[in-house]
Protein backbone atom coordinates (compact mmCIF):
# COMPACT_ATOMS: atom_id res chain seq x y z
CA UNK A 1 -188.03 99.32 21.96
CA UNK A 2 -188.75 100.34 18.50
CA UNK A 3 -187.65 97.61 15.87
CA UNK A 4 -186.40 97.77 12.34
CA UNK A 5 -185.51 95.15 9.96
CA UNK A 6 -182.15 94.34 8.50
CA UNK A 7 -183.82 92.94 4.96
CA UNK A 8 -180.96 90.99 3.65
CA UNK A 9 -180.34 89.65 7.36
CA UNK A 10 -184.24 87.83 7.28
CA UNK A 11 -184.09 89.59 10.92
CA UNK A 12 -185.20 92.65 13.35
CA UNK A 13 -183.25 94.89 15.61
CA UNK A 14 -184.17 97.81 18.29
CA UNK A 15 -183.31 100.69 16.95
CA UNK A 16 -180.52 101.36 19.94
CA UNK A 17 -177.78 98.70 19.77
CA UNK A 18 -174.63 99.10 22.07
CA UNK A 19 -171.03 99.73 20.10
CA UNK A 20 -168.25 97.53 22.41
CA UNK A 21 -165.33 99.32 20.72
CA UNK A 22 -164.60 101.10 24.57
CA UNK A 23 -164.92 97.65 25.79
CA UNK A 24 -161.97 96.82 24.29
CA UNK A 25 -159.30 99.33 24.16
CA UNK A 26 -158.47 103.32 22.72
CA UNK A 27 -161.08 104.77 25.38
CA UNK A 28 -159.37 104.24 28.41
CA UNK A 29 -159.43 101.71 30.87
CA UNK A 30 -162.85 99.55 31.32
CA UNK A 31 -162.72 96.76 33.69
CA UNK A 32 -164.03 93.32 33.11
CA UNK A 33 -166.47 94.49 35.99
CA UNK A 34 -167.84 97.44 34.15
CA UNK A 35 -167.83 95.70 30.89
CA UNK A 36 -170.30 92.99 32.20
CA UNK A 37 -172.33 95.52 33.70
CA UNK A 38 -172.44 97.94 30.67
CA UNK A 39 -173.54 94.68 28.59
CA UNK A 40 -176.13 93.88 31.86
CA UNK A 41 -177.43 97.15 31.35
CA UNK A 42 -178.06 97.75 27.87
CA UNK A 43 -179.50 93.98 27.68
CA UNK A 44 -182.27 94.39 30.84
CA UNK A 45 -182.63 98.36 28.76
CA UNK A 46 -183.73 96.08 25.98
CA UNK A 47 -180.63 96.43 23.75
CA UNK A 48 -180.20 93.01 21.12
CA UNK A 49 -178.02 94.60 19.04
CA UNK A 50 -174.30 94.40 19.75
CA UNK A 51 -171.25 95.66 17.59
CA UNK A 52 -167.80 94.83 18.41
CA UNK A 53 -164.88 93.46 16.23
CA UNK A 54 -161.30 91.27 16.50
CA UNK A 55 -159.60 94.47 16.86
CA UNK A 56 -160.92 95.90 19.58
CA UNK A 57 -158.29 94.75 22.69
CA UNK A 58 -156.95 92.02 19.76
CA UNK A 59 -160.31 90.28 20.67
CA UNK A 60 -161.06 91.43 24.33
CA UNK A 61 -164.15 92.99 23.51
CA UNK A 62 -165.16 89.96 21.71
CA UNK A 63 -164.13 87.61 24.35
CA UNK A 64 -166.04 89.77 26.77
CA UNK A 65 -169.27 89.64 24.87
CA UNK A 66 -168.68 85.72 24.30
CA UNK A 67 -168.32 85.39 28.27
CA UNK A 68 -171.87 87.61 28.76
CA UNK A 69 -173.53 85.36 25.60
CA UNK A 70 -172.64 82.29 27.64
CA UNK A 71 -173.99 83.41 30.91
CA UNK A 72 -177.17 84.18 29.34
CA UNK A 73 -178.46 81.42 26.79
CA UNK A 74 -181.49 83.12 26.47
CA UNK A 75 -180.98 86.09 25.43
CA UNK A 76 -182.13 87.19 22.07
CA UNK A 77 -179.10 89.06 20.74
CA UNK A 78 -177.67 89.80 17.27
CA UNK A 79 -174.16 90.28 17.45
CA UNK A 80 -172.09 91.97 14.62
CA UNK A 81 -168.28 91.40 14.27
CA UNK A 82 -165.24 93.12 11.74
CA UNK A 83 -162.47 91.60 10.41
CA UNK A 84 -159.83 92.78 8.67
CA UNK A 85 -157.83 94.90 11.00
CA UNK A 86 -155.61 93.34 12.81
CA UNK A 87 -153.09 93.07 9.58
CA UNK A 88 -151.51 95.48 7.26
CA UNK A 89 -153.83 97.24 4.97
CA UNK A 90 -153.34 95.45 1.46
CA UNK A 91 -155.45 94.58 -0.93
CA UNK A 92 -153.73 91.37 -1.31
CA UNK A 93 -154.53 90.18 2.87
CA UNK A 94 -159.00 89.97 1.74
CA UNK A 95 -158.21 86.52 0.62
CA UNK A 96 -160.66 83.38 1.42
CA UNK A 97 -158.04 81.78 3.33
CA UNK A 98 -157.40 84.72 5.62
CA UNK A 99 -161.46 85.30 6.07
CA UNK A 100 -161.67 81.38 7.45
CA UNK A 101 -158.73 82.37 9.55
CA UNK A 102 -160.04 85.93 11.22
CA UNK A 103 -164.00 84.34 11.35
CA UNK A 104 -162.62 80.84 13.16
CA UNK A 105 -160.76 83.14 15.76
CA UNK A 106 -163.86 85.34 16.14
CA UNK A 107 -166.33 82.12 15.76
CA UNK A 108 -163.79 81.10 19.06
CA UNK A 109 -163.92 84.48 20.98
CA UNK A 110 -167.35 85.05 20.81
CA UNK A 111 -168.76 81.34 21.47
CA UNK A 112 -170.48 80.83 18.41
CA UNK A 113 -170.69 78.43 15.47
CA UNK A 114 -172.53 80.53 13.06
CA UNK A 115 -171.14 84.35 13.51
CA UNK A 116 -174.81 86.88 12.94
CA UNK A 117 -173.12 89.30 11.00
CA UNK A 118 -169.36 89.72 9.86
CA UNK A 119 -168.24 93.40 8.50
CA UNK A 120 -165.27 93.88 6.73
CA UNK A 121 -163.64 96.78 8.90
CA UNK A 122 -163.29 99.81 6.07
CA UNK A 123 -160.52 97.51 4.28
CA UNK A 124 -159.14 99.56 1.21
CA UNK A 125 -160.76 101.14 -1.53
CA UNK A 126 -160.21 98.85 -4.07
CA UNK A 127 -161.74 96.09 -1.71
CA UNK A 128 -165.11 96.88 -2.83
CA UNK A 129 -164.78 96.99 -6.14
CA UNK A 130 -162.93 92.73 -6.20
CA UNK A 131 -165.31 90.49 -7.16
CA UNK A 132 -163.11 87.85 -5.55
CA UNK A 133 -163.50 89.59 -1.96
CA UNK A 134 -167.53 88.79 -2.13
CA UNK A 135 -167.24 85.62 -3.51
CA UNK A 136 -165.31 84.73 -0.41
CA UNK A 137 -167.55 85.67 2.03
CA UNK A 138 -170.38 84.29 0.04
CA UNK A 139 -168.24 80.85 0.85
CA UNK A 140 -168.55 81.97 4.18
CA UNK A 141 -172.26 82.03 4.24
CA UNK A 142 -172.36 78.82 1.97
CA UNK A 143 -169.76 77.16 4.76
CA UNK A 144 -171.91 78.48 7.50
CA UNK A 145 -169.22 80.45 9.37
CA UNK A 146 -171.23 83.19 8.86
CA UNK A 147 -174.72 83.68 8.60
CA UNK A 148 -174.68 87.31 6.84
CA UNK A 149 -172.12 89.99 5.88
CA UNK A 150 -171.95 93.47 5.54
CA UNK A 151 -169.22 96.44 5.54
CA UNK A 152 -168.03 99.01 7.52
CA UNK A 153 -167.06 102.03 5.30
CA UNK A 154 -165.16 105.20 5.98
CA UNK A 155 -166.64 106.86 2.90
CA UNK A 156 -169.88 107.34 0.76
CA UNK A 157 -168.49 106.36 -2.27
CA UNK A 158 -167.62 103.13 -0.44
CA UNK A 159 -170.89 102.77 1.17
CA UNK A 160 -172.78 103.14 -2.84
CA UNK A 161 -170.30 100.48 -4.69
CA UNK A 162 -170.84 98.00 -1.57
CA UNK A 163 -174.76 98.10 -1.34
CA UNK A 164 -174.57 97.95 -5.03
CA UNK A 165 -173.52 94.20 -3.98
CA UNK A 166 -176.11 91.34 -3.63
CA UNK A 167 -174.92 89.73 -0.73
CA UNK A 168 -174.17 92.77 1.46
CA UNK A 169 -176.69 92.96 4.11
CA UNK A 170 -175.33 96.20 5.84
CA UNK A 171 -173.19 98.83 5.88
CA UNK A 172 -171.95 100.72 8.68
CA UNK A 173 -171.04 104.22 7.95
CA UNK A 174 -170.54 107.49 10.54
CA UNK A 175 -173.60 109.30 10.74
CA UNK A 176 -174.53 112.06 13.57
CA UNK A 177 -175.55 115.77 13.26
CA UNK A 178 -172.01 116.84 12.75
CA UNK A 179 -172.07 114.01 9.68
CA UNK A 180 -174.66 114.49 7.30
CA UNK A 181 -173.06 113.61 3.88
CA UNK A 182 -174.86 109.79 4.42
CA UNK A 183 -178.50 111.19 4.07
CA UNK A 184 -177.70 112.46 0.45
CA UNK A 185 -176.99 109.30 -1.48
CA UNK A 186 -176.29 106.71 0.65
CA UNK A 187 -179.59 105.93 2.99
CA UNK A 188 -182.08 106.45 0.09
CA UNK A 189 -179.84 104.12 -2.33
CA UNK A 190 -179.87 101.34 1.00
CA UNK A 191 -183.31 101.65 1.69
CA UNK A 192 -184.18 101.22 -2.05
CA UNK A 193 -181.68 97.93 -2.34
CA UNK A 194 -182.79 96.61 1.63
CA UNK A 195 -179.49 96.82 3.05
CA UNK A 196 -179.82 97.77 6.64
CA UNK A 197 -177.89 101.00 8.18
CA UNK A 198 -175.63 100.63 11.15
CA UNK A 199 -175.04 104.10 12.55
CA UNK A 200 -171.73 104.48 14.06
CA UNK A 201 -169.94 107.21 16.05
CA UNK A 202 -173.53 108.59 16.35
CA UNK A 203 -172.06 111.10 19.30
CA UNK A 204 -168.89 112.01 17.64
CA UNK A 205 -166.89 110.89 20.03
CA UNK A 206 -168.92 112.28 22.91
CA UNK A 207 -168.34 115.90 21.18
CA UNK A 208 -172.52 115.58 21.02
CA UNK A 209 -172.89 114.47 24.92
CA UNK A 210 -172.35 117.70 25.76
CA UNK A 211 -170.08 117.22 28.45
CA UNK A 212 -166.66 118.21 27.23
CA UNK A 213 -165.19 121.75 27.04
CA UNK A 214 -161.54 123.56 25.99
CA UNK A 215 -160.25 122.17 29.68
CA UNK A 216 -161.08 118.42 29.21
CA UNK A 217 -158.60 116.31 28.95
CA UNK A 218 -158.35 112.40 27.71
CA UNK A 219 -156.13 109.61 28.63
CA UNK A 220 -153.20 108.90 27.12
CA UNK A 221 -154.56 105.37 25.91
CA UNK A 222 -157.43 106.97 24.59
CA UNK A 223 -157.96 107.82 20.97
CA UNK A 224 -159.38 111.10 21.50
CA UNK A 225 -155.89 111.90 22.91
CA UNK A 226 -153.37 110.07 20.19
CA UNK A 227 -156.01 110.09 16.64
CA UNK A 228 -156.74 113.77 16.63
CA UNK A 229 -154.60 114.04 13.89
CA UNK A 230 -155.08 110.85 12.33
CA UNK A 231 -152.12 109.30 13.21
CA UNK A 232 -153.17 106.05 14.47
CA UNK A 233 -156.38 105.42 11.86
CA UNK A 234 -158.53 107.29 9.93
CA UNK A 235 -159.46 111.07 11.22
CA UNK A 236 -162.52 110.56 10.33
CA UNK A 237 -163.14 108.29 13.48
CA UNK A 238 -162.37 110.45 16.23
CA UNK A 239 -164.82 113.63 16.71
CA UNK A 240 -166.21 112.56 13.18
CA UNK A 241 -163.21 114.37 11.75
CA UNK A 242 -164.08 117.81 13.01
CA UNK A 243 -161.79 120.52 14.60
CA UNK A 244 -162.84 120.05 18.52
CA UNK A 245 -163.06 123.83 18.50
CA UNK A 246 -165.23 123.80 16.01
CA UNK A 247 -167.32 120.60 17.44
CA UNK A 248 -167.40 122.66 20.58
CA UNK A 249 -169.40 125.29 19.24
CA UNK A 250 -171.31 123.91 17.35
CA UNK A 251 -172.55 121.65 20.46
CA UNK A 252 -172.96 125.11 21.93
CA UNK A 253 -175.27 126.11 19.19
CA UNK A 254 -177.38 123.08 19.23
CA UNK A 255 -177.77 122.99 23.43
CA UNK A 256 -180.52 125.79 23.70
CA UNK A 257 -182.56 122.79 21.80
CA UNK A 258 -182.11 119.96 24.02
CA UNK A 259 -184.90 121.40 26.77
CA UNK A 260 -186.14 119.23 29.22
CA UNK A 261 -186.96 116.15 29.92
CA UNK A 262 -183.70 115.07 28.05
CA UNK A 263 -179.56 115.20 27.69
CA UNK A 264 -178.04 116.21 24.93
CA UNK A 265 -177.03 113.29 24.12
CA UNK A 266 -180.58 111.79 23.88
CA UNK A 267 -181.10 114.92 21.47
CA UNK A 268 -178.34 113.52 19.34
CA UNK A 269 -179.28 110.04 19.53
CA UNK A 270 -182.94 111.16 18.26
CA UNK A 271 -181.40 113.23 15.50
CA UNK A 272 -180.24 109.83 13.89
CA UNK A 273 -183.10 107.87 14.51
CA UNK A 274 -185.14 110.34 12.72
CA UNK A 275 -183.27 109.97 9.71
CA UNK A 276 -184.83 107.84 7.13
CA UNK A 277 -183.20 104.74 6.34
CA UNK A 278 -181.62 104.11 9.52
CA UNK A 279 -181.34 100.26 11.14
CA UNK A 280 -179.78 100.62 13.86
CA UNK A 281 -177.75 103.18 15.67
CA UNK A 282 -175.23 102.14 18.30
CA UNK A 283 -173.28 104.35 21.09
CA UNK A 284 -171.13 103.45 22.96
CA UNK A 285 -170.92 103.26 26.75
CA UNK A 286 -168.24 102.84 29.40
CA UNK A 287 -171.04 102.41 32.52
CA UNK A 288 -174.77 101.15 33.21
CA UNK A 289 -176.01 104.53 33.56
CA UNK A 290 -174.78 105.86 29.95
CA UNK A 291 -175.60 102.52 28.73
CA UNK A 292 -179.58 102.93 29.95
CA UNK A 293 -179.52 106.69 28.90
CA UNK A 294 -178.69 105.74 25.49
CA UNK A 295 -181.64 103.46 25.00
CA UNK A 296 -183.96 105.83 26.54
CA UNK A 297 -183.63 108.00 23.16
CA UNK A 298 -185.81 105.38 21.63
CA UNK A 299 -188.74 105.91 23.74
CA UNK A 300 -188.36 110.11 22.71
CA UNK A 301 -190.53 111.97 20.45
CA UNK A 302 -188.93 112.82 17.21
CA UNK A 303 -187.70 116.13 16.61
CA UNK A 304 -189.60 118.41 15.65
CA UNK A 305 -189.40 120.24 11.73
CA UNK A 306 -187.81 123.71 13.83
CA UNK A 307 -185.01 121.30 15.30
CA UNK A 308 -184.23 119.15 12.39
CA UNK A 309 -184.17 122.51 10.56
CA UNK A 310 -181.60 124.29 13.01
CA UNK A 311 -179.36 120.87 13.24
CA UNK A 312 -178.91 121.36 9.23
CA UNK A 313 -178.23 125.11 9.60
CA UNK A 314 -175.69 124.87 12.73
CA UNK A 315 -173.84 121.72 10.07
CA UNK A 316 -173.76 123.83 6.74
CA UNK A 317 -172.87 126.94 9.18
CA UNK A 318 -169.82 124.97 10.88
CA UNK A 319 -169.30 122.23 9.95
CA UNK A 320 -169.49 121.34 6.43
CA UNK A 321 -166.79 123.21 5.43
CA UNK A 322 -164.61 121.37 7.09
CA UNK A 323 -165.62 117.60 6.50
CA UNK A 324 -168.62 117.32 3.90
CA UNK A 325 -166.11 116.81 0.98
CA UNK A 326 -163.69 114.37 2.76
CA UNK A 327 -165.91 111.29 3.74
């Protein structure tokens, strides 16, 4: 697999990672079973990027990964954490002591001394912006809890005050043909600065696999079910804030482009890749067969100038009315 470097993080990653939100909670049920064999799967694929976080089954997920880390010493993975939301969202919570707290219960989970990469999980606004918040987790680093930090961010403006940091080595920020407010500001200002690009939600919630119509219908444990609305978390995070109408069609619009010889998701997977300034992008997947579909967008062509061009005219069309000023 393709590999790009996380500057700030002295360290490479293949350009498909695997997202273990689902392996945790708010997509349904995943077994233990089919959790090890989704991480089996995207590992033997050639996956070495994984992203999870404390929240994410109040540390299943991270346990999960911990268990598949200790059953295989030798693989060459870089594993990415959050902290930050698993207590009320206050300014006054990002506090040195509470970092040692959330990384030591992580550091636990996850089986390791030195955590790769801790994220603060799009904390508040005015997070970004403390100078206190960043010299904690430089502590962090200095205490070797953590070998690197970055931030997860729900909006642009977030994404340019935190790369405008020193010690931020990523940001994580939704990205995905039916989210194209990143490529404007943010990506060029991270390439420029060498903080690496974590693409999340890069399907829209599956909107962009193609396989959902007006009849499908989620589980009640799911967060496509209970977040349309935002009422658990951000909007933003479920169908990249769209109107799943409005996602439907526009998935509609963009299938005459997928051809052959790949899914649509693939297509969608490719569209990010291609976009300049990109790290990593990382899917989710709730078996071993999506889990080795997603890597095999790596080994496609890029997309060609017509279907980069008809992606951006199907968006403005559709879909920027409705989201390009909100995130």
């Amino acid at each position: 697999m393709e590999q790009r470097t996380f500057p700030r993080l002295s360290r490479q990653a293949g350009v498909v990672g695997l997202g273990a939100w689902q392996l945790g909670a708010d997509w349904g049920t995943v077994s233990e079973d089919d959790a090890m064999s989704v991480l089996s799967a995207a590992v033997e694929a050639g996956v070495d990027f994984l992203d999870t976080a404390d929240v994410y089954g109040d540390g299943r997920s991270e346990q999960l990964i911990g268990r598949f880390r200790a059953a295989h010493p030798d693989a060459q993975l870089t594993v990415a954490t959050k902290m930050g939301r698993r207590v009320p969202q206050t300014p006054e919570a990002y506090t040195l002591d509470n970092f040692r707290s959330w990384t030591d219960r992580s550091r636990a989970n996850l089986g390791m001394d030195t955590l790769d990469l801790v994220q603060l999980h799009c904390p508040p606004t005015v997070v970004f912006a403390d100078d206190a918040v960043f010299d904690a987790l430089d502590t962090l680093v200095d205490e070797k809890r953590i070998a690197a930090y970055g931030v997860s961010v729900e909006t642009c403006d977030e994404a340019l005050t935190a790369i405008a940091r020193p010690g931020v080595a990523s940001v994580q920020i939704i990205l995905n043909a039916l989210r194209h407010k990143p490529l404007e500001r943010v990506l060029p200002a991270a390439a420029s600065a060498g903080v690496g690009i974590i693409a999340r939600v890069p399907l829209a919630s599956g909107l962009l696999s193609g396989r959902y119509d007006e009849h499908t219908t989620f589980a009640a444990d799911d967060h496509r079910s209970y977040n349309r609305h935002g009422e658990a978390f951000d909007v933003g995070e479920t169908f990249s804030g769209v109107d799943y109408a409005t996602g439907l069609a526009a998935v509609r619009r963009l299938a005459p482009l997928v051809g052959d010889g790949r899914t649509m998701a693939q297509f969608a997977l490719r569209w990010v890749l291609d976009q300049p300034g990109v790290t990593v992008v990382i899917p989710g997947a709730r078996d071993a067969a999506q889990a080795h579909a997603n890597v095999a967008a790596a080994g496609q062509p890029p997309l060609s100038t017509s279907e980069l061009a008809e992606v951006t005219a199907v968006y403005d069309e559709l879909i920027r009315p409705q989201v390009h000023h909100r995130w």
